[in-house]
C-alpha atoms as a PDB file:
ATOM      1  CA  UNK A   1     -68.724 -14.794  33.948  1.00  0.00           C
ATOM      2  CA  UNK A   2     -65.080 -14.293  34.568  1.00  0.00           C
ATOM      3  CA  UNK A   3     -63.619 -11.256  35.679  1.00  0.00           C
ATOM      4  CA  UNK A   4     -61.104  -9.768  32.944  1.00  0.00           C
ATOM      5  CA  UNK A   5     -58.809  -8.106  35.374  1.00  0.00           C
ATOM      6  CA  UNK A   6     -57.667 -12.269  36.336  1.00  0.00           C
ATOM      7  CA  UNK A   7     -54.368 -12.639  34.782  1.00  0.00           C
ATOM      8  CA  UNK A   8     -53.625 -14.355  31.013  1.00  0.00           C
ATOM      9  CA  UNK A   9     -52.519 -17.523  33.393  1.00  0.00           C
ATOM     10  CA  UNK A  10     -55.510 -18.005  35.781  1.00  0.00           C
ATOM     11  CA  UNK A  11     -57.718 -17.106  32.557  1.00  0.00           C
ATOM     12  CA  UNK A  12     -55.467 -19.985  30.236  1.00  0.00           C
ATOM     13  CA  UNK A  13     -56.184 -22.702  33.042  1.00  0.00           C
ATOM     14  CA  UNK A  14     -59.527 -22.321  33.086  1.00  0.00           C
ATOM     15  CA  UNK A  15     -60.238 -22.622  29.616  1.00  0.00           C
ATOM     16  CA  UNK A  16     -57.986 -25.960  29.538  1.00  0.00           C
ATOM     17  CA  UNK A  17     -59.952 -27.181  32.514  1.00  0.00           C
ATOM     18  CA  UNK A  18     -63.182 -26.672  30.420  1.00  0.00           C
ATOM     19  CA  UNK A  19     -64.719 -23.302  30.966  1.00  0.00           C
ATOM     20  CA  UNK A  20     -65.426 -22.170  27.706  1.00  0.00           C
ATOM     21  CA  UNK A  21     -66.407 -18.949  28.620  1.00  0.00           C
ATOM     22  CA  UNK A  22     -63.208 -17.595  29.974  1.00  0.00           C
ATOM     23  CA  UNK A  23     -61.474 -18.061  26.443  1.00  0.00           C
ATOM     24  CA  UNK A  24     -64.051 -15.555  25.243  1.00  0.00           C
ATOM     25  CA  UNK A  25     -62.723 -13.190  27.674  1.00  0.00           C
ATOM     26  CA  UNK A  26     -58.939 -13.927  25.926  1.00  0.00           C
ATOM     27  CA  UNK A  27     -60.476 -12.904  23.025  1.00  0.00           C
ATOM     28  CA  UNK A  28     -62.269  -9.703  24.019  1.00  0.00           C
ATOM     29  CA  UNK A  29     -58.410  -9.016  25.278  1.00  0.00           C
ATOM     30  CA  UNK A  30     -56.631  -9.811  22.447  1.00  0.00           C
ATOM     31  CA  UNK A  31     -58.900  -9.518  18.954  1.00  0.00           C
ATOM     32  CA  UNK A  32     -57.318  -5.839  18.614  1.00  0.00           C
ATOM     33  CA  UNK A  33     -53.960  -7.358  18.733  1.00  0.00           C
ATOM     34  CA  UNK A  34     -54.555 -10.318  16.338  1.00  0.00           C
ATOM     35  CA  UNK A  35     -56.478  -8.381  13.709  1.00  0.00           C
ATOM     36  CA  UNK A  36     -53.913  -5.884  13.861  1.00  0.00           C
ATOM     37  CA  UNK A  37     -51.515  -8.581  12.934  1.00  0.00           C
ATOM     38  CA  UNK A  38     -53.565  -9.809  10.450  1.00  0.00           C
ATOM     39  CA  UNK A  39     -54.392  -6.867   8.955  1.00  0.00           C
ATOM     40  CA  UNK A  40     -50.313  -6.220   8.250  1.00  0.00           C
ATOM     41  CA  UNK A  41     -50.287  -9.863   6.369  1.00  0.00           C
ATOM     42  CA  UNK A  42     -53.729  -9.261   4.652  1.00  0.00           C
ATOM     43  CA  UNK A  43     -53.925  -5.762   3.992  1.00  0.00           C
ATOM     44  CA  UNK A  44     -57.880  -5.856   3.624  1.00  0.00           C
ATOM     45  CA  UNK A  45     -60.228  -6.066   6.526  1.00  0.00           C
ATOM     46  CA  UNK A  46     -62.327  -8.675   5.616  1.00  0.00           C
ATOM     47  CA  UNK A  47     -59.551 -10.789   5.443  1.00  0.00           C
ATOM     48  CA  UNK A  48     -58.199 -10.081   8.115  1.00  0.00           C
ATOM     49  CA  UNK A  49     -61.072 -10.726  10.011  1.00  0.00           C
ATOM     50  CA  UNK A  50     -61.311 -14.101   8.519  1.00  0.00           C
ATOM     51  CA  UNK A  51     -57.518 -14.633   9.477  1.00  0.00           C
ATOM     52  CA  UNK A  52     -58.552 -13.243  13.004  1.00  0.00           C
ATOM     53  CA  UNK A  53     -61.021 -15.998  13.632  1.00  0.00           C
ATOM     54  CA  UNK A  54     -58.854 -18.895  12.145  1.00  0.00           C
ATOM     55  CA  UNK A  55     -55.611 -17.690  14.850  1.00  0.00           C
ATOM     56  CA  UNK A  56     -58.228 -17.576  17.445  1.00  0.00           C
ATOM     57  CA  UNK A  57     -59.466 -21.363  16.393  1.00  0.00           C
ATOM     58  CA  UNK A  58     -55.740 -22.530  16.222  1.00  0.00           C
ATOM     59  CA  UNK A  59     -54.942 -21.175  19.794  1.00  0.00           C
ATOM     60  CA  UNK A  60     -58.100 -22.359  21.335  1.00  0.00           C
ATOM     61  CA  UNK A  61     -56.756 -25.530  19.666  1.00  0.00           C
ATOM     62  CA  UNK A  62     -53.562 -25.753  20.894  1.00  0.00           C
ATOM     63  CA  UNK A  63     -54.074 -24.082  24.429  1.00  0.00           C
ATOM     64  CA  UNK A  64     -52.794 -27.634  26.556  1.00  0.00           C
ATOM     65  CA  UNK A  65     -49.398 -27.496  24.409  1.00  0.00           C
ATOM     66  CA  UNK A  66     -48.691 -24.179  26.159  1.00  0.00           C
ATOM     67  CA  UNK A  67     -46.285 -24.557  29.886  1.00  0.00           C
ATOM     68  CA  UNK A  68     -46.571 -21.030  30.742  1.00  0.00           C
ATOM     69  CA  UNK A  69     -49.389 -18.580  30.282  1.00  0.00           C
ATOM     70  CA  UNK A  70     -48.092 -15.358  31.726  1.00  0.00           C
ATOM     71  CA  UNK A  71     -46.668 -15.025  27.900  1.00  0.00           C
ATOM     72  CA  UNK A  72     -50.246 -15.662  26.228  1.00  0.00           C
ATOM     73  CA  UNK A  73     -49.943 -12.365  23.788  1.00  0.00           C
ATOM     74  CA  UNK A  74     -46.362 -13.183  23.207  1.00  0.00           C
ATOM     75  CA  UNK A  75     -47.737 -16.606  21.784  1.00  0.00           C
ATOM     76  CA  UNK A  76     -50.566 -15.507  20.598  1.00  0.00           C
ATOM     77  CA  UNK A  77     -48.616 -13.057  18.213  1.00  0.00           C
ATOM     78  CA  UNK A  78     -46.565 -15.860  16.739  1.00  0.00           C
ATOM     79  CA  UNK A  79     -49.470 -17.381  16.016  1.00  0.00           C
ATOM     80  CA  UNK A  80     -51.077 -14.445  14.484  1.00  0.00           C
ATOM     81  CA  UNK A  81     -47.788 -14.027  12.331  1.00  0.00           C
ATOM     82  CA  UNK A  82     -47.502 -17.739  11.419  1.00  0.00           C
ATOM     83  CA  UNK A  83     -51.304 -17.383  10.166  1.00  0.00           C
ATOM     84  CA  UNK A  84     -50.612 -14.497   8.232  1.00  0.00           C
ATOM     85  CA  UNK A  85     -47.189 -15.882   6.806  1.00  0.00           C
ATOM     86  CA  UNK A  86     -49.049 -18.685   5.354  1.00  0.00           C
ATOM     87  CA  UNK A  87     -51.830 -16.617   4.068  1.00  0.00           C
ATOM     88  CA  UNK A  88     -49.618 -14.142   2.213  1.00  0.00           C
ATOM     89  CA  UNK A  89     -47.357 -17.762   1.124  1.00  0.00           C
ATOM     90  CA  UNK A  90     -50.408 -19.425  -0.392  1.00  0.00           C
ATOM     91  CA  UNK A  91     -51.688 -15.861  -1.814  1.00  0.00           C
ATOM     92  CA  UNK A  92     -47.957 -15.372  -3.890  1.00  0.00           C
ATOM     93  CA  UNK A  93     -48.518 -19.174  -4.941  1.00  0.00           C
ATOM     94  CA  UNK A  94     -51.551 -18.815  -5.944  1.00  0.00           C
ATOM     95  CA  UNK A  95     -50.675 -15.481  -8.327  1.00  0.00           C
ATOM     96  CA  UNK A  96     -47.524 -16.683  -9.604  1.00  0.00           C
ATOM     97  CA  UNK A  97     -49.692 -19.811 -10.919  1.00  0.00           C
ATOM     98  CA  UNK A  98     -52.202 -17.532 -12.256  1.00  0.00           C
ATOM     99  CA  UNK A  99     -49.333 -15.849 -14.292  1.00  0.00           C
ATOM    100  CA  UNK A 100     -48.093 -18.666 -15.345  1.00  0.00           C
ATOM    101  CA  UNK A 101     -50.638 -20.716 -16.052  1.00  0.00           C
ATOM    102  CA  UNK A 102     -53.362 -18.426 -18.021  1.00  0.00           C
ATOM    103  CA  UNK A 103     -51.954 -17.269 -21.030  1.00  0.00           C
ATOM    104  CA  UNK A 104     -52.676 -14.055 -21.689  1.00  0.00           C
ATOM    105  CA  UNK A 105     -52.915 -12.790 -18.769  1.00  0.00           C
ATOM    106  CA  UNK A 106     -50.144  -9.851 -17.547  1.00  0.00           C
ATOM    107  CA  UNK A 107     -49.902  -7.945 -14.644  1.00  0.00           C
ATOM    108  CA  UNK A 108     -50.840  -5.032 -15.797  1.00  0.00           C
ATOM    109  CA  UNK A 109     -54.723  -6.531 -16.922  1.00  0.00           C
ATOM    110  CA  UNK A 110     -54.807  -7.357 -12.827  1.00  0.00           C
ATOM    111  CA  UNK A 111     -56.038  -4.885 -10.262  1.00  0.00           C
ATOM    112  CA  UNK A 112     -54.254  -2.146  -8.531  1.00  0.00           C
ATOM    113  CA  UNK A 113     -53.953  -4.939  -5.488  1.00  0.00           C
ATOM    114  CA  UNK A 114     -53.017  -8.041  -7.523  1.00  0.00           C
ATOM    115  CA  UNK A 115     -50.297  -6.338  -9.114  1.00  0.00           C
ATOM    116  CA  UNK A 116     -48.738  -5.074  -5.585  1.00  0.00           C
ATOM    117  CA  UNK A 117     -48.600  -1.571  -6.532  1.00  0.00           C
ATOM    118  CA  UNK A 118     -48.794  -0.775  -2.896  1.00  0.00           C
ATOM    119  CA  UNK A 119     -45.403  -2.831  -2.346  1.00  0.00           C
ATOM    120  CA  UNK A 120     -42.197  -0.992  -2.554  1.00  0.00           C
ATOM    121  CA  UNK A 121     -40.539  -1.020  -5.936  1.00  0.00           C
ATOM    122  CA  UNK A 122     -43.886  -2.753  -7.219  1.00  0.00           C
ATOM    123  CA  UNK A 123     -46.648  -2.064  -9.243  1.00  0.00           C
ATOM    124  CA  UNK A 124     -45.879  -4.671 -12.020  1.00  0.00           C
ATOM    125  CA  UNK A 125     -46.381  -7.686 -10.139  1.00  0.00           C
ATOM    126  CA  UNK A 126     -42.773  -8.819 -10.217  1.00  0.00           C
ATOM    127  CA  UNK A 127     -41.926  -8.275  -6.175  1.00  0.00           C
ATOM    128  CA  UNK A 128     -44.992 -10.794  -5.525  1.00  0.00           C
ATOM    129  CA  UNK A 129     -43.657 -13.069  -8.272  1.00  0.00           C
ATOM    130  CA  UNK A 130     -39.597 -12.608  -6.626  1.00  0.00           C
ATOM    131  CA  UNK A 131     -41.254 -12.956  -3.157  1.00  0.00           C
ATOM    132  CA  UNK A 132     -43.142 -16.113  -4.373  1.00  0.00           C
ATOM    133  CA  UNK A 133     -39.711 -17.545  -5.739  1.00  0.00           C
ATOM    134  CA  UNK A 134     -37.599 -17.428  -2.650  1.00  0.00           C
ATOM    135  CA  UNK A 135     -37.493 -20.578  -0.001  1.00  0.00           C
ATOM    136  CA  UNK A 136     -39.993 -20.261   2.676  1.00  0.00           C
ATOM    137  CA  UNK A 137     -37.584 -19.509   5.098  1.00  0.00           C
ATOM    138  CA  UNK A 138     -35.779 -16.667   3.409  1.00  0.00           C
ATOM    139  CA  UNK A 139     -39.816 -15.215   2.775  1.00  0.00           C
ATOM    140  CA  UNK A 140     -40.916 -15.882   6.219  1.00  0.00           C
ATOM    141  CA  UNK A 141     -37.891 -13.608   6.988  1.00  0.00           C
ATOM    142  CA  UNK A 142     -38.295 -11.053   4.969  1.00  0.00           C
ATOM    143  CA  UNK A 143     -41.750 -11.051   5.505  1.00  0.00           C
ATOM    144  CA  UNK A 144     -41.121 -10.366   8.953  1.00  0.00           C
ATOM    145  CA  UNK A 145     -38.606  -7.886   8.578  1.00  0.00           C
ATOM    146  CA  UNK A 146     -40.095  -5.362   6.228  1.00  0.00           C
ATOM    147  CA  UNK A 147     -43.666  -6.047   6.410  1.00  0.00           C
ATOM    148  CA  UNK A 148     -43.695  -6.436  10.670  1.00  0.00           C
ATOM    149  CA  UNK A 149     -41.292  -4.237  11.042  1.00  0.00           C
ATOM    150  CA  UNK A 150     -39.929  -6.662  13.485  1.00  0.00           C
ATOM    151  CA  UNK A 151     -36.117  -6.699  14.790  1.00  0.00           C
ATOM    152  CA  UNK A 152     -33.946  -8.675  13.728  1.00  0.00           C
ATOM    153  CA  UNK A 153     -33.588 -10.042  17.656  1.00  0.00           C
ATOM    154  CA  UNK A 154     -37.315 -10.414  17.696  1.00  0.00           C
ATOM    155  CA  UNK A 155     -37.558 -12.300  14.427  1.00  0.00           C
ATOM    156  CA  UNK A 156     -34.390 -14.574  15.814  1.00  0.00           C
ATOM    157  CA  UNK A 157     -36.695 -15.502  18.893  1.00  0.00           C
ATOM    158  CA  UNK A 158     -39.706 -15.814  16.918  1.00  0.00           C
ATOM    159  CA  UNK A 159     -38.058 -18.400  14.703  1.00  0.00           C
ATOM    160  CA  UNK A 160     -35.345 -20.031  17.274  1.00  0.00           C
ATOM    161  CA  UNK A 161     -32.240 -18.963  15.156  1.00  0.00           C
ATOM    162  CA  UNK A 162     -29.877 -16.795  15.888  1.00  0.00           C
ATOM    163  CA  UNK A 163     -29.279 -13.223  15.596  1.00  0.00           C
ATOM    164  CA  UNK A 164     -26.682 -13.532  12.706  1.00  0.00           C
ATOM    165  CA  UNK A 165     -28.570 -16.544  10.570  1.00  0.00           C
ATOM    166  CA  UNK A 166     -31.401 -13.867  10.314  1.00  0.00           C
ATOM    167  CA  UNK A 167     -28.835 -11.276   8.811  1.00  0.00           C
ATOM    168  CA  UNK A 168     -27.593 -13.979   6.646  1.00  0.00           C
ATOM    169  CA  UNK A 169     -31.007 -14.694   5.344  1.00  0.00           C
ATOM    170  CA  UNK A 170     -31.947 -11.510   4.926  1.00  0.00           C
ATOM    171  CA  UNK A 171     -28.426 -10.796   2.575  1.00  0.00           C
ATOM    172  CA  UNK A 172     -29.054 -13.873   0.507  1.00  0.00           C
ATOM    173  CA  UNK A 173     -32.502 -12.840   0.072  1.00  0.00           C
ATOM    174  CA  UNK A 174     -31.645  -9.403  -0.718  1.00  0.00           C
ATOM    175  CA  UNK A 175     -29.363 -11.067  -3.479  1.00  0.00           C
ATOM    176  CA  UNK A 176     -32.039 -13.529  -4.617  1.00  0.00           C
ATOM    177  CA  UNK A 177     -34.688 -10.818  -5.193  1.00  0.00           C
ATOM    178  CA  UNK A 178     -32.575  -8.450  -7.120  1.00  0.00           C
ATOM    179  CA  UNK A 179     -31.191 -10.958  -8.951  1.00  0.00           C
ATOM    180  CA  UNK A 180     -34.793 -12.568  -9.602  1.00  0.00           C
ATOM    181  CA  UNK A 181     -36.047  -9.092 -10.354  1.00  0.00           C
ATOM    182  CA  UNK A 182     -32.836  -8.050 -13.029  1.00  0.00           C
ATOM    183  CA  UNK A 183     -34.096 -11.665 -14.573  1.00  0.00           C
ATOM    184  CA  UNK A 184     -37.810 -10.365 -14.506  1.00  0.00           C
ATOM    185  CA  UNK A 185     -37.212  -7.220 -15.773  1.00  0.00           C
ATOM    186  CA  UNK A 186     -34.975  -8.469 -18.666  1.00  0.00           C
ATOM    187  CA  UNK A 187     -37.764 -10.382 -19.789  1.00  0.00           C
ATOM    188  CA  UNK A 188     -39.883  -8.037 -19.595  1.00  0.00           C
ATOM    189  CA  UNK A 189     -37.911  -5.593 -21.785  1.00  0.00           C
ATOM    190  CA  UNK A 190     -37.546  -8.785 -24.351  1.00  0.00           C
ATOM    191  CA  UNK A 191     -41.213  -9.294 -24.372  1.00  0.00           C
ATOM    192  CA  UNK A 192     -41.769  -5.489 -25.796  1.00  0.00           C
END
């Protein structure tokens, strides 16, 4: 059994040298801090909880690339985001090819969820389908930003840019989506 009170690093080292047990203890730590995570990216339990167990996987997985421990949450978290960017990437792809592949089918015959009414400024579907259409690293930003809540410092160490490529991204995205969105809306008003 090991003691919980050992620090992140003494805990770490022990898993790499082999004792399986003291990764369990990482996990009793840190499950409230991954799920939370997950739960931003997912925004329903059960998948978050299925997003939990996959970041746990991936760390256990990629413990021996890791030089210092004393920062296990800190990695851990980017993890946890990096899980949770790809779920929510793979999620927009997989609704913007359901809108435009199945004819017939609008955003308003999808549920409440599908149809991101509990997005800002959505509620038609079109913020998932603007999201969808920006480059992954402009999303990943944005993602960040107004879903994490994270600063733009933290997303700038997070991703190894800098400070003022974030803001940069973040105003060409901003430019993107409303663009994207006057397009979408257009349409829209065409179509009726």
């Amino acid at each position: 059994m090991v003691d919980p009170s050992l620090s992140d690093n003494i805990i770490a080292k022990r898993v790499r040298d082999g004792d399986k047990d003291a990764f369990g203890c990482l996990v009793d730590k840190y499950s409230d801090l991954v799920f939370g995570i997950a739960l931003k990216y997912t925004r329903n339990r059960r998948e978050a909880v299925d997003l939990t167990q996959e970041v746990f996987v991936k760390a256990y997985e990629s413990l021996g690339e890791v030089n210092d421990y004393s920062i296990f949450d800190h990695w851990l978290s980017k993890i946890a985001a990096n899980a949770g960017l790809n779920w929510v990437r793979d999620r927009d792809n997989e609704r913007v090819a359901a809108f435009s592949e199945v004819e017939g089918d609008r955003p308003e015959e999808l549920p409440a969820r599908e149809r991101g009414e509990d997005l800002p400024g959505g509620g038609d579907g079109s913020v998932i389908r603007v999201l969808a259409q920006l480059p992954e690293k402009m999303r990943i930003i944005v993602l960040k930003k107004y879903m994490d809540g994270y600063s733009y410092s933290r997303i700038a160490e997070d991703l190894g840019i800098s400070v003022a490529t974030v803001r940069m991204r973040i105003a060409r995205a901003k430019q993107m989506m409303k663009a994207l969105l006057v397009d979408d809306t257009s349409r829209q008003s065409a179509q009726t």
